[in-house]
C-alpha atoms as a PDB file:
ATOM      1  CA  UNK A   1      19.595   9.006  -3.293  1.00  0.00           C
ATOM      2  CA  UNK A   2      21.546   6.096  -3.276  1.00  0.00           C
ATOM      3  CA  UNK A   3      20.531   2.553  -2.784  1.00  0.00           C
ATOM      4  CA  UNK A   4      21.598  -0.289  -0.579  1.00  0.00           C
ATOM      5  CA  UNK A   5      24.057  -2.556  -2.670  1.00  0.00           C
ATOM      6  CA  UNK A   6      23.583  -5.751  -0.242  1.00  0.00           C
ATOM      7  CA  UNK A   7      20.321  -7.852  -0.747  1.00  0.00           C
ATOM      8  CA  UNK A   8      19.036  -8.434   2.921  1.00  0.00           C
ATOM      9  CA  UNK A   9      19.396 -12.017   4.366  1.00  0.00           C
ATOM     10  CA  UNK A  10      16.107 -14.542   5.423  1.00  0.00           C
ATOM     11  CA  UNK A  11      16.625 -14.009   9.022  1.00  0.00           C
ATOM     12  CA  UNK A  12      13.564 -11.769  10.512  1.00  0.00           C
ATOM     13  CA  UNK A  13      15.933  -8.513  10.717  1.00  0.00           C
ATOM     14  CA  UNK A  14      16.659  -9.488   7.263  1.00  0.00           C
ATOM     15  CA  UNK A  15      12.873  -9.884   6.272  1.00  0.00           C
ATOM     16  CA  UNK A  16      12.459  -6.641   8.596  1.00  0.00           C
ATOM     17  CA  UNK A  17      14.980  -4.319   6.087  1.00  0.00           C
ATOM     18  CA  UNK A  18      13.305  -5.865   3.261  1.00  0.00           C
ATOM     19  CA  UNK A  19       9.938  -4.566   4.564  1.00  0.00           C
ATOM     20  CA  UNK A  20      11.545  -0.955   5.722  1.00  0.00           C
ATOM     21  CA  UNK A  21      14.384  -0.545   3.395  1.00  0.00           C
ATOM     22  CA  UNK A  22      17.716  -1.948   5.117  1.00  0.00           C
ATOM     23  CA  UNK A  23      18.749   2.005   5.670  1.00  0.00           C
ATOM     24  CA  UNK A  24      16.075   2.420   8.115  1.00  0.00           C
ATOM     25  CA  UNK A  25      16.698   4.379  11.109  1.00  0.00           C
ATOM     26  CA  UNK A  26      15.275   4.032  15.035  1.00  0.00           C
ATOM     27  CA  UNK A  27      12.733   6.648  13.419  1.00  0.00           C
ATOM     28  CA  UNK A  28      11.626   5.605  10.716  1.00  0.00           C
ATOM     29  CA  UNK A  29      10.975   2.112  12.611  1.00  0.00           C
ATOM     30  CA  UNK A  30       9.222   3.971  15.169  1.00  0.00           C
ATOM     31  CA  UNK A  31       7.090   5.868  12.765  1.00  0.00           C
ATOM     32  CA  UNK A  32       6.101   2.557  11.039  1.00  0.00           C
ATOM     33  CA  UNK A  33       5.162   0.940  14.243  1.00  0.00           C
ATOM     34  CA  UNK A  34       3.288   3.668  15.131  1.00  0.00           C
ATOM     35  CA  UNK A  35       1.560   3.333  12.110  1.00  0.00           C
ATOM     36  CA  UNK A  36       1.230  -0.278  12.024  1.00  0.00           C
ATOM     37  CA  UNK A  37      -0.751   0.084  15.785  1.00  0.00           C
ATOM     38  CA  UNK A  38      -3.296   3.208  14.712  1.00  0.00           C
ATOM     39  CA  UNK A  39      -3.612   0.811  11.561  1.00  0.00           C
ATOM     40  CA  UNK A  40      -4.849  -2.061  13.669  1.00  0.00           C
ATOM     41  CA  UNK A  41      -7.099   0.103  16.106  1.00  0.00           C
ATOM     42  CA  UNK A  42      -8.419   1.508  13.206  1.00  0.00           C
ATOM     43  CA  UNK A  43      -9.230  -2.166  12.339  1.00  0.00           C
ATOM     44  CA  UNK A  44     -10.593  -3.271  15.326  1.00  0.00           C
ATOM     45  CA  UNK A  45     -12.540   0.271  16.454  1.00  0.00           C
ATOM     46  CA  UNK A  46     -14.389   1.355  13.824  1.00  0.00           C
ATOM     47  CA  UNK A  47     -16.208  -1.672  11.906  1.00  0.00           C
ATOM     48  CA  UNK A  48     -18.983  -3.381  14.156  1.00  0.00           C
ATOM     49  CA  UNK A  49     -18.695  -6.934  12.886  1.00  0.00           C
ATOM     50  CA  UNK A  50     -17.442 -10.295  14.742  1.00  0.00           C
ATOM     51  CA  UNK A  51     -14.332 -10.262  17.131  1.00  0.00           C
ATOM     52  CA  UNK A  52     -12.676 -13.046  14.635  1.00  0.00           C
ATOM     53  CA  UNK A  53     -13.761 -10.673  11.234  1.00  0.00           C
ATOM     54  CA  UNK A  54     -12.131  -7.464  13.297  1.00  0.00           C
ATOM     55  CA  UNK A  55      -8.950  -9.020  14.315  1.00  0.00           C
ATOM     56  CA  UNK A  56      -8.219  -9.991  10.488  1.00  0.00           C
ATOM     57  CA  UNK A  57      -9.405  -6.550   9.446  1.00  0.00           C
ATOM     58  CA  UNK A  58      -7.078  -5.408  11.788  1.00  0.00           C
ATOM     59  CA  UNK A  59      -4.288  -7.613  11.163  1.00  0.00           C
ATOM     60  CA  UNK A  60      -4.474  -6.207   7.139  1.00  0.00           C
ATOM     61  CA  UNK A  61      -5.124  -2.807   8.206  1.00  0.00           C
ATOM     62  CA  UNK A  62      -1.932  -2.618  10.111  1.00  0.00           C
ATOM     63  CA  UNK A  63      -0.298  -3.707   7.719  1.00  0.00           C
ATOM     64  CA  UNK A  64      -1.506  -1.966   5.223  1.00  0.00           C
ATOM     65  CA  UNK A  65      -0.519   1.338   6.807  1.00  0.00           C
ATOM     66  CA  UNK A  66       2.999   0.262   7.783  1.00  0.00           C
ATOM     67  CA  UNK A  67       3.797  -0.604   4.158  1.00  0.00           C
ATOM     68  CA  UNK A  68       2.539   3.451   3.439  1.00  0.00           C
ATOM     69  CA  UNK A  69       4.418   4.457   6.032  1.00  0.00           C
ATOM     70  CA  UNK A  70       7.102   2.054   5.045  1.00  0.00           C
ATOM     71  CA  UNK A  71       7.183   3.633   1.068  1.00  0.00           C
ATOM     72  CA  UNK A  72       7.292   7.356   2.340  1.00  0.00           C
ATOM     73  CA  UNK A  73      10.234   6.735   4.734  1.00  0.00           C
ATOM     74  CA  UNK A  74      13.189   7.684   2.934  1.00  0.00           C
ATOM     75  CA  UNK A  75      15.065   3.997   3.459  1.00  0.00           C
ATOM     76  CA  UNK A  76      11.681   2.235   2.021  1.00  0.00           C
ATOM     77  CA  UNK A  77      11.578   4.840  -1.169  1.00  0.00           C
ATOM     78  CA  UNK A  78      15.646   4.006  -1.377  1.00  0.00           C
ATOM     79  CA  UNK A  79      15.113   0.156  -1.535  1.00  0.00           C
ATOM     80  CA  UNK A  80      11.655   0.366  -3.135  1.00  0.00           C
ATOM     81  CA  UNK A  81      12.812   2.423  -6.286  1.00  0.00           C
ATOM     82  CA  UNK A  82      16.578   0.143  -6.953  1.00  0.00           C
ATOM     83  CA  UNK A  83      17.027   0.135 -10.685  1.00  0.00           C
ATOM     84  CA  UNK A  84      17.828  -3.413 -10.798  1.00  0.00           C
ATOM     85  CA  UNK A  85      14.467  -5.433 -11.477  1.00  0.00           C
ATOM     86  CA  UNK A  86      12.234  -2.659 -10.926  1.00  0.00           C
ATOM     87  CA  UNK A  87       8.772  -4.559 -12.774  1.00  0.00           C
ATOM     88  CA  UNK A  88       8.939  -7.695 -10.975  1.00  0.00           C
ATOM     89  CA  UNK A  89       9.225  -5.408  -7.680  1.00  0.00           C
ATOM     90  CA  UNK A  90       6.131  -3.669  -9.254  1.00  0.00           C
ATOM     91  CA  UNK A  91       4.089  -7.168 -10.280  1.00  0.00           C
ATOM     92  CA  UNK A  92       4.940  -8.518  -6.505  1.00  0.00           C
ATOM     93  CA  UNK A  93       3.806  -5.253  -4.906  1.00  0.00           C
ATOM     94  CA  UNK A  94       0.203  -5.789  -7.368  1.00  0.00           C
ATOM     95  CA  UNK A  95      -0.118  -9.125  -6.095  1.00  0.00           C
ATOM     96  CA  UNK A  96       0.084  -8.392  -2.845  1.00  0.00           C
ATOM     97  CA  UNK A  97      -2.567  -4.916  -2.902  1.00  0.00           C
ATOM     98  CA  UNK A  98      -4.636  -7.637  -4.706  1.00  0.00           C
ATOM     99  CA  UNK A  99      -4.493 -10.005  -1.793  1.00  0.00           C
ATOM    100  CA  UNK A 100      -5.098  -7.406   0.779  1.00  0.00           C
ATOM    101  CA  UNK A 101      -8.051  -6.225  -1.457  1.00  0.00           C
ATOM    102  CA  UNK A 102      -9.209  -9.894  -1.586  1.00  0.00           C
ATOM    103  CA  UNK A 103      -9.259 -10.014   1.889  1.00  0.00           C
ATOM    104  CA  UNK A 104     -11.274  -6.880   2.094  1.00  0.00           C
ATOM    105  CA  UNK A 105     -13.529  -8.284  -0.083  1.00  0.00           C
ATOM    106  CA  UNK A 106     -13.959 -11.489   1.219  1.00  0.00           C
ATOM    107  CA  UNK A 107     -14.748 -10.114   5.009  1.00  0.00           C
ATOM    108  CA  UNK A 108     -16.755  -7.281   4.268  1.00  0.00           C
ATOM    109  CA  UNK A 109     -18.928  -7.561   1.209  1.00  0.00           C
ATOM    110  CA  UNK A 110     -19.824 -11.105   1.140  1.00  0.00           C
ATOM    111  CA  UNK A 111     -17.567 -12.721  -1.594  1.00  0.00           C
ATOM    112  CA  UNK A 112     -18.097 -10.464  -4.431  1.00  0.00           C
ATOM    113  CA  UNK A 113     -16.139 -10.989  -7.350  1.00  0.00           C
ATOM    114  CA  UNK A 114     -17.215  -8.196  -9.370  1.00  0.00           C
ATOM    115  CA  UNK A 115     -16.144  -5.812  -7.141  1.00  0.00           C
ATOM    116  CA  UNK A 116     -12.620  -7.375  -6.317  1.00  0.00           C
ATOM    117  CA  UNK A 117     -12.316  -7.981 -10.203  1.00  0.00           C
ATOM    118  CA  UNK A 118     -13.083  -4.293 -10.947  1.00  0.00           C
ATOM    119  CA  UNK A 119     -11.092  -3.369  -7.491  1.00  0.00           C
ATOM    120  CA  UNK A 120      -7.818  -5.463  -8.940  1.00  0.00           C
ATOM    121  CA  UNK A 121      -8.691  -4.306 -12.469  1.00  0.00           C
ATOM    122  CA  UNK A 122      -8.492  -0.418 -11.648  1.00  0.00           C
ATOM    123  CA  UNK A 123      -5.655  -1.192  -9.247  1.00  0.00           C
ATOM    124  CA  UNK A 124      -3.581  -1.948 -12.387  1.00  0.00           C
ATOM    125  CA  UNK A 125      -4.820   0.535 -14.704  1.00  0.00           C
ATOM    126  CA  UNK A 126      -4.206   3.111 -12.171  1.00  0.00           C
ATOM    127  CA  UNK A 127      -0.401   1.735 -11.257  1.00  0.00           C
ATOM    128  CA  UNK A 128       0.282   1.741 -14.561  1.00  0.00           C
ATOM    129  CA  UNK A 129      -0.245   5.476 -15.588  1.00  0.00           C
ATOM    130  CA  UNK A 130       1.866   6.440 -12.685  1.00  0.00           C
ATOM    131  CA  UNK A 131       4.335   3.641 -13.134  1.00  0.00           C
ATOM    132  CA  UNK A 132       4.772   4.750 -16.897  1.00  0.00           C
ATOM    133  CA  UNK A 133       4.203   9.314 -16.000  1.00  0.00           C
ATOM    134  CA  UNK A 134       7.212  10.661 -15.927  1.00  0.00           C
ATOM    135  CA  UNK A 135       8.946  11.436 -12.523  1.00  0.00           C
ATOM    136  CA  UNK A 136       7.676  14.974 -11.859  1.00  0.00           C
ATOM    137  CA  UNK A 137       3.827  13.729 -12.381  1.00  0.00           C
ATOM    138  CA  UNK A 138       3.867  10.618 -10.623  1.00  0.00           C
ATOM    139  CA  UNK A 139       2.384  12.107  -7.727  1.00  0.00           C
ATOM    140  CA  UNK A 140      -0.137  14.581  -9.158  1.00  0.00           C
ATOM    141  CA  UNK A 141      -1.419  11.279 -11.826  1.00  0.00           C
ATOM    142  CA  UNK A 142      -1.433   9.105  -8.283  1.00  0.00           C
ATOM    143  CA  UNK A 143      -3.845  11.275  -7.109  1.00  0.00           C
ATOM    144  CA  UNK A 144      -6.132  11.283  -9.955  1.00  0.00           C
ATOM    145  CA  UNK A 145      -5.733   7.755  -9.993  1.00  0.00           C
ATOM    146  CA  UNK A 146      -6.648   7.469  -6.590  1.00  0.00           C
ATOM    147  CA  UNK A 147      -9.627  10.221  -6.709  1.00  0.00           C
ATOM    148  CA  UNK A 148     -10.703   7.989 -10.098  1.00  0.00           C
ATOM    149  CA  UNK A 149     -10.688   4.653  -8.730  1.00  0.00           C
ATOM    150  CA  UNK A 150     -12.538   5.512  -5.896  1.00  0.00           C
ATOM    151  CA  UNK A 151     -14.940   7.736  -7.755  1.00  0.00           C
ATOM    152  CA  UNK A 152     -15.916   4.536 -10.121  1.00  0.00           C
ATOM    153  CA  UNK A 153     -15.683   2.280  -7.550  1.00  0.00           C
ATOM    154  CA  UNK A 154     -18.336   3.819  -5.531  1.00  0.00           C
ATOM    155  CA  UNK A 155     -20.629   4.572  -8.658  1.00  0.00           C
ATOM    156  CA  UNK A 156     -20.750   0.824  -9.160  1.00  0.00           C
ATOM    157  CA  UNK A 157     -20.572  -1.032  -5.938  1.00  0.00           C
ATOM    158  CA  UNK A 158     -21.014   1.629  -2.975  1.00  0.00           C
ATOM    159  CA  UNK A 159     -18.588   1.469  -0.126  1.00  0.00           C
ATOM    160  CA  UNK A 160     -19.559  -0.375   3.215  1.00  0.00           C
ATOM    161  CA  UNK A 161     -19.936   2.832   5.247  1.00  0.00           C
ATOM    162  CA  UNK A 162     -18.195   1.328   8.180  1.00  0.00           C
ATOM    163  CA  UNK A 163     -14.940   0.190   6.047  1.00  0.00           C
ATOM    164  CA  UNK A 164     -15.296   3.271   4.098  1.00  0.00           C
ATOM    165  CA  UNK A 165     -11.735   4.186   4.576  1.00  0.00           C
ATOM    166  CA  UNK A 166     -10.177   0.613   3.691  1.00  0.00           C
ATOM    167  CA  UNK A 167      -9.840   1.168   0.023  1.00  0.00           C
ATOM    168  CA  UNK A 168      -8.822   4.715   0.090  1.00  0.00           C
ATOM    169  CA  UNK A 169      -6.134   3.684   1.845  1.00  0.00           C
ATOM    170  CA  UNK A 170      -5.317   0.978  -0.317  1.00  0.00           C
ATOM    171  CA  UNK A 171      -4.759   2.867  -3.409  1.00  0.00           C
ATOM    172  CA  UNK A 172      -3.030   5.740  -1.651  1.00  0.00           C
ATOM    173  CA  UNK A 173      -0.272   3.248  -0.759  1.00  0.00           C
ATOM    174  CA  UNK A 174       0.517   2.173  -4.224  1.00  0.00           C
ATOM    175  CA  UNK A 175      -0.362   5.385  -6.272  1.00  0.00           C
ATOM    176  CA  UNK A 176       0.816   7.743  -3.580  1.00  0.00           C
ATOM    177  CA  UNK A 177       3.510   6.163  -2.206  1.00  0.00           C
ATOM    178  CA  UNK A 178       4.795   3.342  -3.234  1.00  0.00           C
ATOM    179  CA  UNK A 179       4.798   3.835  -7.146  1.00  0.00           C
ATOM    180  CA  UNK A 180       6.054   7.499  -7.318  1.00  0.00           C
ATOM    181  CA  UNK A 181      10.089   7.900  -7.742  1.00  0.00           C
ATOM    182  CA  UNK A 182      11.868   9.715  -4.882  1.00  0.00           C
ATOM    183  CA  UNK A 183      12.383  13.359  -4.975  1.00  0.00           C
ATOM    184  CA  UNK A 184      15.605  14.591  -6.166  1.00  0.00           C
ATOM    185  CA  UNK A 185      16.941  16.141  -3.666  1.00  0.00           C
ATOM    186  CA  UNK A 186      18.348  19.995  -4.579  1.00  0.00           C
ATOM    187  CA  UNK A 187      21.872  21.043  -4.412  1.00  0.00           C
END
């Protein structure tokens, strides 16, 4: 797989092929679009709470399934997986699942810390072992990452039933998706 050897400019179709990978075809646009709007509906359908808390839960829930559909699209994985400063890439891609957690938090279970501290905590943990497994278990330790987190997460705080799928969601984007390496493709 090779990777793009131009860094995108600051102009929005420049901010647009850093999001998507600046390969992206009409497709894979389309699919993250598509998953960007089920994303907000999701946000907006399913959680009875006030209009102003359901647009923002739908703002960060369309986002956060165009950035999974984003990292499974083959120009995403491309740009996501470059060699050159590959654990700053990783740090800024924490940060952000933090945030989005944060925001989670902050909406939907009434400020709690603990949870978004564990939340953040196991977000790491779990990033790390498939950041550091080698290539061919990336996926398989993403998914008992993901199966773990939620697993402990639920033993300690519960889930809001409404926003049950939230999380899950979270940590399938960066264990799942983002974090494993591409596929080698066979000759």
């Amino acid at each position: 797989m090779s990777s793009p050897q131009t860094e995108p400019g600051a102009s929005p179709t420049g901010l647009l092929d850093r999001y998507l990978g600046p390969d992206a075809t009409t497709l894979d646009r389309l699919r993250v679009a598509l998953a960007a709007g089920g994303g907000a509906l999701l946000g907006l359908l399913t959680v009875p709470a006030p209009p102003l808390e359901r647009l923002l839960l739908a703002l960060l829930s369309a986002e956060l399934c165009a950035g999974l559909m984003a990292a499974l699209n083959h120009s995403g994985k491309a740009w996501i997986h470059r060699p050159e400063a590959r654990w700053p890439r990783f740090a800024l891609h924490l940060v952000w699942q933090s945030l989005v957690i944060a925001g989670f938090v902050w909406l939907f279970r009434d400020q709690d810390v603990v949870l978004l501290l564990d939340a953040c905590g196991l977000l790491v943990v779990g990033a790390l072992a498939v950041a550091l497994a080698p290539a061919a278990a990336q996926r398989g330790v993403g998914l008992v990452a993901l199966l773990g987190v939620m697993f402990l997460l639920q033993q300690r705080h519960g889930l809001p039933a409404a926003g049950a799928w939230f999380l899950p969601l979270c940590y399938a984007r960066t264990f799942l998706a983002h974090l494993p390496q591409p596929r080698l493709e066979s000759s």
